[in-house]
C-alpha atoms as a PDB file:
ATOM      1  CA  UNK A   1       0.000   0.000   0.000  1.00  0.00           C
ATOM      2  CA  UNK A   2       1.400   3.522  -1.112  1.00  0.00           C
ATOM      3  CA  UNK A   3       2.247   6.188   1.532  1.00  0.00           C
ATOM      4  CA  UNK A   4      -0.778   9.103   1.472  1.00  0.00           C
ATOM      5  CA  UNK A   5       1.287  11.712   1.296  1.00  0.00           C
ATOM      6  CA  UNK A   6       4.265  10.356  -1.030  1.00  0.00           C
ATOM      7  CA  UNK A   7       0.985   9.091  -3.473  1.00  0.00           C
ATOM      8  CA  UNK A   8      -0.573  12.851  -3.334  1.00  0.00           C
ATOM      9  CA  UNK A   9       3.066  14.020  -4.598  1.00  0.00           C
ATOM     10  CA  UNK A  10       2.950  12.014  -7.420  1.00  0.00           C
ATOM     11  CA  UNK A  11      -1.220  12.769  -8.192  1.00  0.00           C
ATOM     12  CA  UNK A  12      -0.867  16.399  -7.698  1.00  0.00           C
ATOM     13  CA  UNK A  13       1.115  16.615 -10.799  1.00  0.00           C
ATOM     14  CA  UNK A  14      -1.608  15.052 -13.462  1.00  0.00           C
ATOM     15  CA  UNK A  15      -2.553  18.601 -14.646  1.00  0.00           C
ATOM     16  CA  UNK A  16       0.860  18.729 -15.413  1.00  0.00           C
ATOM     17  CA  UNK A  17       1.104  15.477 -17.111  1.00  0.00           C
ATOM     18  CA  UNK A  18      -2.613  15.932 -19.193  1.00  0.00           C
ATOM     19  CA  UNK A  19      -0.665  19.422 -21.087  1.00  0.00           C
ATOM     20  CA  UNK A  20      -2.618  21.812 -18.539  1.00  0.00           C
ATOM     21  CA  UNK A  21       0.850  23.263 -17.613  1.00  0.00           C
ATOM     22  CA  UNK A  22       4.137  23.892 -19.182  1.00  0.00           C
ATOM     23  CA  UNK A  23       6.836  26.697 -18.345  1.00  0.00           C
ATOM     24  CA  UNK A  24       7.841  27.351 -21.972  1.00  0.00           C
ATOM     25  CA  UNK A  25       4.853  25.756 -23.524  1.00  0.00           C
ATOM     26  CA  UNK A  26       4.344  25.476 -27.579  1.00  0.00           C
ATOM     27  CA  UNK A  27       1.017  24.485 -28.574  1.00  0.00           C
ATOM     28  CA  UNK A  28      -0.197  23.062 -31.850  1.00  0.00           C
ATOM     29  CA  UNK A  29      -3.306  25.056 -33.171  1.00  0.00           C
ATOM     30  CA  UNK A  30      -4.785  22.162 -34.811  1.00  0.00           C
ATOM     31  CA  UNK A  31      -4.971  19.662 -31.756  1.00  0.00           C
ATOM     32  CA  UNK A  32      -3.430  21.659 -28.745  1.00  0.00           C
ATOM     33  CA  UNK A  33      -1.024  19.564 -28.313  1.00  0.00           C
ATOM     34  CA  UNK A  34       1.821  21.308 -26.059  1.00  0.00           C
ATOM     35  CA  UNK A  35       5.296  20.964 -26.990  1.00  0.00           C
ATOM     36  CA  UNK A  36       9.067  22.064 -24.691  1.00  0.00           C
ATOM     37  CA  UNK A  37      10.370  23.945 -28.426  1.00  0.00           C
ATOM     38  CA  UNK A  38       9.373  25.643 -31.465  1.00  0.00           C
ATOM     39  CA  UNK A  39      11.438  22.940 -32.865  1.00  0.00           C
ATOM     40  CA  UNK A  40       9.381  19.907 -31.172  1.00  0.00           C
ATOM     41  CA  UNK A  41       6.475  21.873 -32.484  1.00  0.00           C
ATOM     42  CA  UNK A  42       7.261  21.943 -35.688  1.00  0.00           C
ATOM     43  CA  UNK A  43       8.705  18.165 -36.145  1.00  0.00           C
ATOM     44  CA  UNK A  44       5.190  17.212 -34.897  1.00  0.00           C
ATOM     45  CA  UNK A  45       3.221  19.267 -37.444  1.00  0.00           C
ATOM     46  CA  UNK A  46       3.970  16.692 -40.676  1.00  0.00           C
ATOM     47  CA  UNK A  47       1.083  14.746 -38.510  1.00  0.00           C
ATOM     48  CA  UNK A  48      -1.670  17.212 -39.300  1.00  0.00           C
ATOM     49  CA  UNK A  49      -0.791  17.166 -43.349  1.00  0.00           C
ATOM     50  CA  UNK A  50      -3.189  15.019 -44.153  1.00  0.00           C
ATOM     51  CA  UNK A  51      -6.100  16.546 -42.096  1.00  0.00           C
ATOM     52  CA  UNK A  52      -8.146  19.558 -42.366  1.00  0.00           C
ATOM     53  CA  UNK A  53      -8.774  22.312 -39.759  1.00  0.00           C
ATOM     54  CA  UNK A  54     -12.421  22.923 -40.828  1.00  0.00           C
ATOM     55  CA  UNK A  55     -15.050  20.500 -41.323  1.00  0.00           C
ATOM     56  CA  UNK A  56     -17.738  22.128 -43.853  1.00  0.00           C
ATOM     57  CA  UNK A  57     -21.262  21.957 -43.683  1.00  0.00           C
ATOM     58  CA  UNK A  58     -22.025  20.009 -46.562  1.00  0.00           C
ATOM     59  CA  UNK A  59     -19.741  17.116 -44.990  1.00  0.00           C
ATOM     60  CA  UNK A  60     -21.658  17.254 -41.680  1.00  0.00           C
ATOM     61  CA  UNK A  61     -24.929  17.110 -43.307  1.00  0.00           C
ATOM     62  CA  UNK A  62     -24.223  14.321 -45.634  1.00  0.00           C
ATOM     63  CA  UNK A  63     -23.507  11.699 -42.894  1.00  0.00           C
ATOM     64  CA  UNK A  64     -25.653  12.819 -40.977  1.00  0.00           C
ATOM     65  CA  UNK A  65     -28.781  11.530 -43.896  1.00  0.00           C
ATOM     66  CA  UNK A  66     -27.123   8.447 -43.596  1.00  0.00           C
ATOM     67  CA  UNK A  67     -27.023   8.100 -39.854  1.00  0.00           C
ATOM     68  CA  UNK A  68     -30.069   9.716 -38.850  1.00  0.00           C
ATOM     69  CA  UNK A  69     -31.996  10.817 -42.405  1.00  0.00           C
ATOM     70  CA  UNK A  70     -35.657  10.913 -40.035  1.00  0.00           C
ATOM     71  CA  UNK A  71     -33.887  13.388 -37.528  1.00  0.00           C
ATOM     72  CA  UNK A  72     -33.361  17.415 -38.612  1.00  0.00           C
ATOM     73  CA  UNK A  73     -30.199  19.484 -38.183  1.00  0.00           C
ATOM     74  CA  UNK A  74     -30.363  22.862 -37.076  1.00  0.00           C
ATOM     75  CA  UNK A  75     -27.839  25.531 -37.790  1.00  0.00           C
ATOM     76  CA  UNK A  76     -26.897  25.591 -34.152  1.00  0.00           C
ATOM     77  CA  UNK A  77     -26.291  22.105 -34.096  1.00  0.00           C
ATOM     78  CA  UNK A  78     -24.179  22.312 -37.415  1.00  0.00           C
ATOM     79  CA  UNK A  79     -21.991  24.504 -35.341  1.00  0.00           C
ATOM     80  CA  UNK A  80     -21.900  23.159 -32.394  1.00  0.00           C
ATOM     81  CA  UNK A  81     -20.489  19.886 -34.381  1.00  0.00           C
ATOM     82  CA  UNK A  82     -18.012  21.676 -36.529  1.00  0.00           C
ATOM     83  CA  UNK A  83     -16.270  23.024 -33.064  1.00  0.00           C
ATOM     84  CA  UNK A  84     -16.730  19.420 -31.803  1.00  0.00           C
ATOM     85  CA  UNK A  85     -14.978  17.359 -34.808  1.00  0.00           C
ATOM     86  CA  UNK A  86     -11.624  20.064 -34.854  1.00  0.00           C
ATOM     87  CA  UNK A  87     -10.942  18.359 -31.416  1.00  0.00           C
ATOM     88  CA  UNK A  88      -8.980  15.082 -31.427  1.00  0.00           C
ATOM     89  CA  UNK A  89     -11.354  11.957 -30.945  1.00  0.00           C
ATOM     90  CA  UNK A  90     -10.365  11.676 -27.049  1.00  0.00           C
ATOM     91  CA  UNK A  91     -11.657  15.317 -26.470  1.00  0.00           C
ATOM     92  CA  UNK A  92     -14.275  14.870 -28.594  1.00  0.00           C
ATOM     93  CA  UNK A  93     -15.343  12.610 -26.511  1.00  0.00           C
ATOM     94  CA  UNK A  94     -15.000  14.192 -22.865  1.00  0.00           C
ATOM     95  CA  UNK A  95     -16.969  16.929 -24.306  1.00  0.00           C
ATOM     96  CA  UNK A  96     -19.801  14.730 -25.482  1.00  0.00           C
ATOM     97  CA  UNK A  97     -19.978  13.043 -22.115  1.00  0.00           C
ATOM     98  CA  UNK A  98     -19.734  16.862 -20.864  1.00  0.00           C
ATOM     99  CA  UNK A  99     -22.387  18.502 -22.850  1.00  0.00           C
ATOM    100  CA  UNK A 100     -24.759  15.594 -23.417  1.00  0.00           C
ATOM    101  CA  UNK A 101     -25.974  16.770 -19.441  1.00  0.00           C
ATOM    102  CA  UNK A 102     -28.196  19.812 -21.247  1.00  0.00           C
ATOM    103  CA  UNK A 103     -26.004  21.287 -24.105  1.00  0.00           C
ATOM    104  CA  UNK A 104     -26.423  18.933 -27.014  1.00  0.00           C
ATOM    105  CA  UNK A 105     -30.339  18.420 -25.991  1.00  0.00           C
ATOM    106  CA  UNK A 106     -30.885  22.543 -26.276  1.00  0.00           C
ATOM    107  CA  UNK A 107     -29.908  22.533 -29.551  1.00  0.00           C
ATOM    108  CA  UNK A 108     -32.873  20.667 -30.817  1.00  0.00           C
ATOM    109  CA  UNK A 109     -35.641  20.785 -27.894  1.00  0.00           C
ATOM    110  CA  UNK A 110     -38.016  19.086 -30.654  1.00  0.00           C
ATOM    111  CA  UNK A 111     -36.196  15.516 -30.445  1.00  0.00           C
ATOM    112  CA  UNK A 112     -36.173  13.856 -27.709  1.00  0.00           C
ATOM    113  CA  UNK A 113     -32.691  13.441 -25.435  1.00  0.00           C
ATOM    114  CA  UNK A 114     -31.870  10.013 -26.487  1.00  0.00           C
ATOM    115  CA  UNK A 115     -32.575  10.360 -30.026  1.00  0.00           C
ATOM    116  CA  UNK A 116     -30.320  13.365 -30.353  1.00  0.00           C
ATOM    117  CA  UNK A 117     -27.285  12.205 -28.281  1.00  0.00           C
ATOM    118  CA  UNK A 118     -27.225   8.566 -29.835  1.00  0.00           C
ATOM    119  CA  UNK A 119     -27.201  10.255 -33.330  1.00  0.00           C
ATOM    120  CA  UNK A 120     -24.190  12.998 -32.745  1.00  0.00           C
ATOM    121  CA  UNK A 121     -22.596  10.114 -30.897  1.00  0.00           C
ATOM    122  CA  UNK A 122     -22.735   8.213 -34.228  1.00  0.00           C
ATOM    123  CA  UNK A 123     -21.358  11.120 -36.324  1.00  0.00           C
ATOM    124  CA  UNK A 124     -18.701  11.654 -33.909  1.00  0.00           C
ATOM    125  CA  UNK A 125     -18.060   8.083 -34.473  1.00  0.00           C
ATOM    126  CA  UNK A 126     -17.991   7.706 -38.435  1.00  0.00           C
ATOM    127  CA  UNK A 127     -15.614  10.678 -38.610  1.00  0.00           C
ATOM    128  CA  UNK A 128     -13.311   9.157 -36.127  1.00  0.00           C
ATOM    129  CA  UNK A 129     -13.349   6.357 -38.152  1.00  0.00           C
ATOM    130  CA  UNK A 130     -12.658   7.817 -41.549  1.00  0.00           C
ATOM    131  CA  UNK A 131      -9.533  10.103 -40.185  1.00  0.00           C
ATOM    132  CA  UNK A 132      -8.574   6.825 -38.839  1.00  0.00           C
ATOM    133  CA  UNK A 133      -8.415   5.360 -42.162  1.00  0.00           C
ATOM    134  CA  UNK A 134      -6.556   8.417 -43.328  1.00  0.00           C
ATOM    135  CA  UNK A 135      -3.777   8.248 -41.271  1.00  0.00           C
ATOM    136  CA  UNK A 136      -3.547   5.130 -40.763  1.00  0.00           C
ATOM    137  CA  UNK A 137      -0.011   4.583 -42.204  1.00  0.00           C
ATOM    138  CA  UNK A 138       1.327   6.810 -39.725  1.00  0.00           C
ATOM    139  CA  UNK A 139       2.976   5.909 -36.703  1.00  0.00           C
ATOM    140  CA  UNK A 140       0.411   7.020 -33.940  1.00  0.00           C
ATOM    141  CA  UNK A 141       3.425   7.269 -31.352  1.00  0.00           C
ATOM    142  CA  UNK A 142       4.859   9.774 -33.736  1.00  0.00           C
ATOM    143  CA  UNK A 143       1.785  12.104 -33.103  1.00  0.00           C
ATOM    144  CA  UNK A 144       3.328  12.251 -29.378  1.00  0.00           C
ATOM    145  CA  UNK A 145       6.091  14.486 -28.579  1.00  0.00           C
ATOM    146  CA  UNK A 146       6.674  14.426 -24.216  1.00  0.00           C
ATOM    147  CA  UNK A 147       7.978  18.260 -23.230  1.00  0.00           C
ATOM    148  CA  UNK A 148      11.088  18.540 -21.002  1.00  0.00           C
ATOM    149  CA  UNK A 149       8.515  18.955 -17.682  1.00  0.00           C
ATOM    150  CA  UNK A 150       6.741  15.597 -18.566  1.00  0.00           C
ATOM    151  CA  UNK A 151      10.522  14.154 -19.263  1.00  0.00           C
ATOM    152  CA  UNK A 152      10.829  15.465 -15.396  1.00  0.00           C
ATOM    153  CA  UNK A 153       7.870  14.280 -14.296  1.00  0.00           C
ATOM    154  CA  UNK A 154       7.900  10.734 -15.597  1.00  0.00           C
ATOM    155  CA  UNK A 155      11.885  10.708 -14.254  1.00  0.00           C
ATOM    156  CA  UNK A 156      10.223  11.711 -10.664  1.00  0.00           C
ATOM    157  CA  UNK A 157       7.371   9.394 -10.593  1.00  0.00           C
ATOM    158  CA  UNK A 158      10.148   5.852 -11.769  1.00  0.00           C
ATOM    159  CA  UNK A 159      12.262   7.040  -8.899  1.00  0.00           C
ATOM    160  CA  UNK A 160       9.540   7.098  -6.610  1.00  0.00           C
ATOM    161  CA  UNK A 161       8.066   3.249  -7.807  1.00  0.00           C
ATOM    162  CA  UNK A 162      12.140   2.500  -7.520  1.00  0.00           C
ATOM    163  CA  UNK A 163      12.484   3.604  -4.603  1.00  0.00           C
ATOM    164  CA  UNK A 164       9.215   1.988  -3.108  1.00  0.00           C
ATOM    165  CA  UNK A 165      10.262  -1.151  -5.276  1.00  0.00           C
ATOM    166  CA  UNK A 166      13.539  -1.370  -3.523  1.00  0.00           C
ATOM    167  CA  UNK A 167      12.018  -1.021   0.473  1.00  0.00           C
ATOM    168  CA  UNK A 168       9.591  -3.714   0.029  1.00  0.00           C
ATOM    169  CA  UNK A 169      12.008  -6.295  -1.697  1.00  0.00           C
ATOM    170  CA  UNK A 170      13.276  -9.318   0.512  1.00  0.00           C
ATOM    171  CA  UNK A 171      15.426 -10.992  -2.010  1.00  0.00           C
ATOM    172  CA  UNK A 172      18.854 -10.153  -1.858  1.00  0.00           C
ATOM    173  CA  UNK A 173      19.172 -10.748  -5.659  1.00  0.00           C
ATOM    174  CA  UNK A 174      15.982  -8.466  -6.717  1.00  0.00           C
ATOM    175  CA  UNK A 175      17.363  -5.969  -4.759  1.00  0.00           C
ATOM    176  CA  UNK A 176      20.631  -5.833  -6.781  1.00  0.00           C
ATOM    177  CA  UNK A 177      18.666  -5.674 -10.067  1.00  0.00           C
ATOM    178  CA  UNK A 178      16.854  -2.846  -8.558  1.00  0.00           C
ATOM    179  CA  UNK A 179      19.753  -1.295  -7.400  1.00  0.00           C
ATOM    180  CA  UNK A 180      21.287  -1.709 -11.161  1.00  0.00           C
ATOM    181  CA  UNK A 181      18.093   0.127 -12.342  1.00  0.00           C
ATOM    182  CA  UNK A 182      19.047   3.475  -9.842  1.00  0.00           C
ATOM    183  CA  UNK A 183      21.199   6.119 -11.067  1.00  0.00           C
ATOM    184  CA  UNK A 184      23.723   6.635  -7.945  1.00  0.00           C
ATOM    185  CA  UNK A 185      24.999   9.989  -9.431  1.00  0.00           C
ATOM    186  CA  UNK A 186      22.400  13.143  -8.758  1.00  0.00           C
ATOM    187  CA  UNK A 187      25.120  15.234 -10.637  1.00  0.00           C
ATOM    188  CA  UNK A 188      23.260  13.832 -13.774  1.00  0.00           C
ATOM    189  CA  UNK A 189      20.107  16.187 -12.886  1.00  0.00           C
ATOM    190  CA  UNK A 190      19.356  19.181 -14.607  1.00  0.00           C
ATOM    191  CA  UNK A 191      19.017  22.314 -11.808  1.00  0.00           C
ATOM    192  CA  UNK A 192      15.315  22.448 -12.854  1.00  0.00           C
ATOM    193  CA  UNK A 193      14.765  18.925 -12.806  1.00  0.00           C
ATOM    194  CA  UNK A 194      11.647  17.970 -10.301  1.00  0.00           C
ATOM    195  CA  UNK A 195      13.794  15.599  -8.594  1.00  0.00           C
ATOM    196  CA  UNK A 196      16.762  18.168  -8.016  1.00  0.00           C
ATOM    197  CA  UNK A 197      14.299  20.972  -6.921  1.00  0.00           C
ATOM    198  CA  UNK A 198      12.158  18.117  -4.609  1.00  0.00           C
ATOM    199  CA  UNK A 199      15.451  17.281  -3.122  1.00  0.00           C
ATOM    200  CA  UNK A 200      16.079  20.503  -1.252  1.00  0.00           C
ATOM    201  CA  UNK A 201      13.041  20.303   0.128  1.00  0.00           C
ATOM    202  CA  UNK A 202      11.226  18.472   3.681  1.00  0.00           C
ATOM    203  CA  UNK A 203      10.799  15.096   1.503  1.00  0.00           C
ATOM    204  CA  UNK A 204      14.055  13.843   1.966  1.00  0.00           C
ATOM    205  CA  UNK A 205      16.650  11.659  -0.783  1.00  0.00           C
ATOM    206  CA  UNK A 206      14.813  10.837  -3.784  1.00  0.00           C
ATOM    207  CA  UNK A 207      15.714   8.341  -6.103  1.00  0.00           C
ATOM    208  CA  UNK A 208      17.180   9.162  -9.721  1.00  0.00           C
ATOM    209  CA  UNK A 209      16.313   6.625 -12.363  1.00  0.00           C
ATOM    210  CA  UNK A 210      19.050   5.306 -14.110  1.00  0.00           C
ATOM    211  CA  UNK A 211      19.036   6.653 -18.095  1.00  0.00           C
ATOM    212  CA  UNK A 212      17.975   3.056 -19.770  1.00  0.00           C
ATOM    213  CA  UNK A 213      15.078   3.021 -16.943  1.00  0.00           C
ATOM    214  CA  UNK A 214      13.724   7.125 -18.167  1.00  0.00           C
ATOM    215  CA  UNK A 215      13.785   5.800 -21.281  1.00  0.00           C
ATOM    216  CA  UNK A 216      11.361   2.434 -20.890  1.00  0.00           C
ATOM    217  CA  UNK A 217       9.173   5.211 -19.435  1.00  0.00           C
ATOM    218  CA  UNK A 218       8.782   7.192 -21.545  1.00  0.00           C
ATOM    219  CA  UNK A 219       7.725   4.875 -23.951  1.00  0.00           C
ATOM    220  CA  UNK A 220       5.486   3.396 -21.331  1.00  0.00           C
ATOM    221  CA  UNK A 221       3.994   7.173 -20.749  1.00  0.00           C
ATOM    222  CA  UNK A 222       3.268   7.045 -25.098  1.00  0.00           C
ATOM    223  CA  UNK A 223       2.036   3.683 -25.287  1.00  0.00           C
ATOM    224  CA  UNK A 224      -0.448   4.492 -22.222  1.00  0.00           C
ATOM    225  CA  UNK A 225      -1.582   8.330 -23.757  1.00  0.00           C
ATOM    226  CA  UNK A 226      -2.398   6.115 -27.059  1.00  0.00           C
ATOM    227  CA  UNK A 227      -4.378   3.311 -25.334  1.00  0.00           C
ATOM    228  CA  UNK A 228      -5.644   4.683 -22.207  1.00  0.00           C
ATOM    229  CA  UNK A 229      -9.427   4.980 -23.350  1.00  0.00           C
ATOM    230  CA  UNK A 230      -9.416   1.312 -23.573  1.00  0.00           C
ATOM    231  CA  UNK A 231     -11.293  -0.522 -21.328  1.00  0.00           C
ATOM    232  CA  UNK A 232      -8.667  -3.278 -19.940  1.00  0.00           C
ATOM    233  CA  UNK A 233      -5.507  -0.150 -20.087  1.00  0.00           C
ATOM    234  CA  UNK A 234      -2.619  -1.967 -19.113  1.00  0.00           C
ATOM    235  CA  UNK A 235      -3.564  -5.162 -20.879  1.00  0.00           C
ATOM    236  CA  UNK A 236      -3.597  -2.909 -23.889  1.00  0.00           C
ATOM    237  CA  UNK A 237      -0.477  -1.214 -23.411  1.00  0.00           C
ATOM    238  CA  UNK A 238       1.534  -4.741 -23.053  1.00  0.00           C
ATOM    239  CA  UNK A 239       0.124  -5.755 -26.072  1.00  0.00           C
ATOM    240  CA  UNK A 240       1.921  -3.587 -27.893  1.00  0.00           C
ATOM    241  CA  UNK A 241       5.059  -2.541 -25.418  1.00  0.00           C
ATOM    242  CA  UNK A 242       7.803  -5.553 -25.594  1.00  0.00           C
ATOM    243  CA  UNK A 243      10.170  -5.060 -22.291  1.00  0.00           C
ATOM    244  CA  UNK A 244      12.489  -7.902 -23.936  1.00  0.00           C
ATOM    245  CA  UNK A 245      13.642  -5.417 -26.446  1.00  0.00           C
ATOM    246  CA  UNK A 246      15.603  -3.127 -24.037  1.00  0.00           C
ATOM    247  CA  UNK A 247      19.107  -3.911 -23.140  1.00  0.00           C
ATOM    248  CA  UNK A 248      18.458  -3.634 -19.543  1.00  0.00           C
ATOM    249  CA  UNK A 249      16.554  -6.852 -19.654  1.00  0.00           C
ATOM    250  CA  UNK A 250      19.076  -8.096 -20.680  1.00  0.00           C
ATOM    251  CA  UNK A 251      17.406 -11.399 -21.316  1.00  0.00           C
ATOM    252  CA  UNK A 252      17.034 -12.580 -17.531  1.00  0.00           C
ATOM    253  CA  UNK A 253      13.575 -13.625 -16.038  1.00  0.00           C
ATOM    254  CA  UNK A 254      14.229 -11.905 -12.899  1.00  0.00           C
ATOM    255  CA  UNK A 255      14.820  -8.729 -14.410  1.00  0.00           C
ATOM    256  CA  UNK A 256      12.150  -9.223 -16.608  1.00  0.00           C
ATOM    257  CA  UNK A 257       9.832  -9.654 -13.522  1.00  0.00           C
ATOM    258  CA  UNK A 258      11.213  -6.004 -12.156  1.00  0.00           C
ATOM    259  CA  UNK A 259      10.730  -4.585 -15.072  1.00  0.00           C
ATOM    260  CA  UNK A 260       7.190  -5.384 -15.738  1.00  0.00           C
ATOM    261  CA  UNK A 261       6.164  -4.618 -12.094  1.00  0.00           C
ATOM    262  CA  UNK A 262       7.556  -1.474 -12.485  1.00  0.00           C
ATOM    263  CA  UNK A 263       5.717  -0.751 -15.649  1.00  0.00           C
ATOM    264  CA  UNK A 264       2.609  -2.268 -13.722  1.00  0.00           C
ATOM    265  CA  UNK A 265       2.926   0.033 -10.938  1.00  0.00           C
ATOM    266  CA  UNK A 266       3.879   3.308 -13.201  1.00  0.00           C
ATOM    267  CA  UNK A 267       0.463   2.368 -15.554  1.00  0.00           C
ATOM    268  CA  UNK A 268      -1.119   2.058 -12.144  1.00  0.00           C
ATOM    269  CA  UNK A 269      -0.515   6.083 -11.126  1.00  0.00           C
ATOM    270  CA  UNK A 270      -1.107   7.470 -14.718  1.00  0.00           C
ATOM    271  CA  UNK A 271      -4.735   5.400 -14.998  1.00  0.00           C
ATOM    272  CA  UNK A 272      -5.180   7.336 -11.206  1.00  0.00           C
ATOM    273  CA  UNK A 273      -4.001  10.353 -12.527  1.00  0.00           C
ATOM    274  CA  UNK A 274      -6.102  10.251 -15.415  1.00  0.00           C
ATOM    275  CA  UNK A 275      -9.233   9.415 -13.854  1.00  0.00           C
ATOM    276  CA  UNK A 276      -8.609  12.286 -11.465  1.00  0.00           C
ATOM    277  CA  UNK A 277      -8.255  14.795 -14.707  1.00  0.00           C
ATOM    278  CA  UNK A 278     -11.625  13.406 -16.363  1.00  0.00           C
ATOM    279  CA  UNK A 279     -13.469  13.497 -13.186  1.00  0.00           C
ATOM    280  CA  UNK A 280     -12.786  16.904 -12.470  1.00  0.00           C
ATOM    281  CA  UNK A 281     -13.922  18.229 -15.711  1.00  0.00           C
ATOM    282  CA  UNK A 282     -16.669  16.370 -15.665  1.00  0.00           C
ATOM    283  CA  UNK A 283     -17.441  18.035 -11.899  1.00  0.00           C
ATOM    284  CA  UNK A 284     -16.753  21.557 -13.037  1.00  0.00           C
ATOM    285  CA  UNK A 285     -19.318  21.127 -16.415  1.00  0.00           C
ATOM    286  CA  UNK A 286     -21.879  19.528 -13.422  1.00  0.00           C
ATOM    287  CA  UNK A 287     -21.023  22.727 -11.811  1.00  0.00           C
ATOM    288  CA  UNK A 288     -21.268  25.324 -14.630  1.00  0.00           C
ATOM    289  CA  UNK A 289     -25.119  23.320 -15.792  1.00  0.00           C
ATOM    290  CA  UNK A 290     -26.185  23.602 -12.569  1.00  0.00           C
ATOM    291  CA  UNK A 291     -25.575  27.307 -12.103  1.00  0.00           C
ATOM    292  CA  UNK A 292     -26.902  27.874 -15.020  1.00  0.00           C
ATOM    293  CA  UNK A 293     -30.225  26.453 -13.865  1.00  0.00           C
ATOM    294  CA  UNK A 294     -30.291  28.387 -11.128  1.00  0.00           C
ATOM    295  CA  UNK A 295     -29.839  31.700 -13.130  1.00  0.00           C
ATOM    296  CA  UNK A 296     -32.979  30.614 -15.557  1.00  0.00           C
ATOM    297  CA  UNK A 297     -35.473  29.969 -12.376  1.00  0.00           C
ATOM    298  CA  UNK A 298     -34.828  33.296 -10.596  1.00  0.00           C
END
């Protein structure tokens, strides 16, 4: 079981790790993506060639005869959807699950609530689809670029599972492969690194990941940002994440057994961390709906 307060360190930083804050941020005005650089920025752009940053009218009304020809389509809702589809499919969906509350319904008071939600919900989903199919032959990790204060983050969070790793082990062996997976040198740290900054604070020695061990997480943080709105996420991350291919496995059971607890455990925080993010928004937009009821009675 995790230590309250050394669990609320790492949770406290998921706005962080969602994009909602950067120091030196670069966003993409297609997705809003955030990126460290002008340079990360514009590496990541080559991902948006193929798409479009309007959706016209014509296109919205077309599929929606085909999913919904009985149902009409005000102007209001045209809009409404044309914001909605710029999004990327995982926002589109928060704010469907957001606005279905009384938003979506308002815009056509003649249907009926389910009618209307189950037929935008089916437009969202055929357009998903067919960008899908667009960009299919590119690499989805390649539409993820981590800035330097998720690099920090993610470093912070595998020293903290290390370092938790490393108290509760009782064989003398798994503790050396630990140990071989801790960077002994804090000279390594940049000055604004979290773990450097942490360190001169009241929570003590942290642990510093070795290089080889930053790395696995990273590409543990991608794989999970790709497949984290799948219902079973850390079965769906293994699928596609292969721990044999690092050197640091080095081929060994036992090491293979660290590694994937501590991809296990750092899966663990992020799906916490996530849930946190989503439930929060969710709990403002209750918020915001409700206030806004109270305003119409008075």
């Amino acid at each position: 079981m995790l230590e309250d307060h050394k669990l609320t360190v790492c949770i406290d930083l998921d706005e962080a790790m969602e994009g909602k804050f950067t120091l030196n941020e670069q966003k993409c005005s297609t997705c809003h993506k955030v990126f460290s650089s002008v340079a990360s920025l514009a590496s990541h752009h080559h991902v948006h060639k193929q798409g479009r940053d309007h959706i016209s009218v014509e296109e919205i009304v077309d599929e929606w005869k085909i999913i919904a020809a009985t149902v009409p389509i005000s102007p209001n809702l045209i809009k409404y959807l044309q914001l909605l589809l710029k999004k990327s499919p995982s926002d589109r969906m928060l704010s469907f699950s957001c606005d279905a509350v009384s938003i979506i319904p308002s815009l056509e008071p003649s249907i009926t609530r389910f009618t209307i939600l189950q037929s935008v919900r089916k437009l969202i989903d055929r357009f998903t689809a067919k960008e899908m199919d667009k960009t299919k032959d590119i690499p989805a990790s390649s539409s993820i670029i981590l800035n330097d204060d998720e690099i920090h983050i993610i470093q912070y969070i595998a020293g903290f599972i290390l370092q938790k790793m490393q108290k509760r082990c009782r064989d003398p062996e798994d503790f050396e492969r630990i140990q071989s997976l801790i960077n002994p040198e804090l000279d390594c740290l940049t000055t604004n690194s979290m773990i450097a900054v942490m360190q001169e604070t009241e929570y003590g020695q942290l642990t510093v990941p070795s290089p080889s061990v930053l790395e696995l997480c990273k590409l543990l943080e991608v794989e999970f940002r790709l497949n984290y709105a799948h219902e079973d996420v850390i079965a769906s991350v293994f699928k596609n994440f292969d721990m044999e291919s690092f050197g640091i496995a080095q081929n060994e059971t036992g090491m293979l057994d660290i590694l994937e607890k501590l991809c296990r455990f750092y899966l663990k925080i992020r799906c916490h961390q996530k849930a946190r993010v989503i439930n929060k928004s969710l709990s403002l937009k209750k918020n915001q709906n409700l206030s806004l009821r109270k305003l119409l009675k008075k």
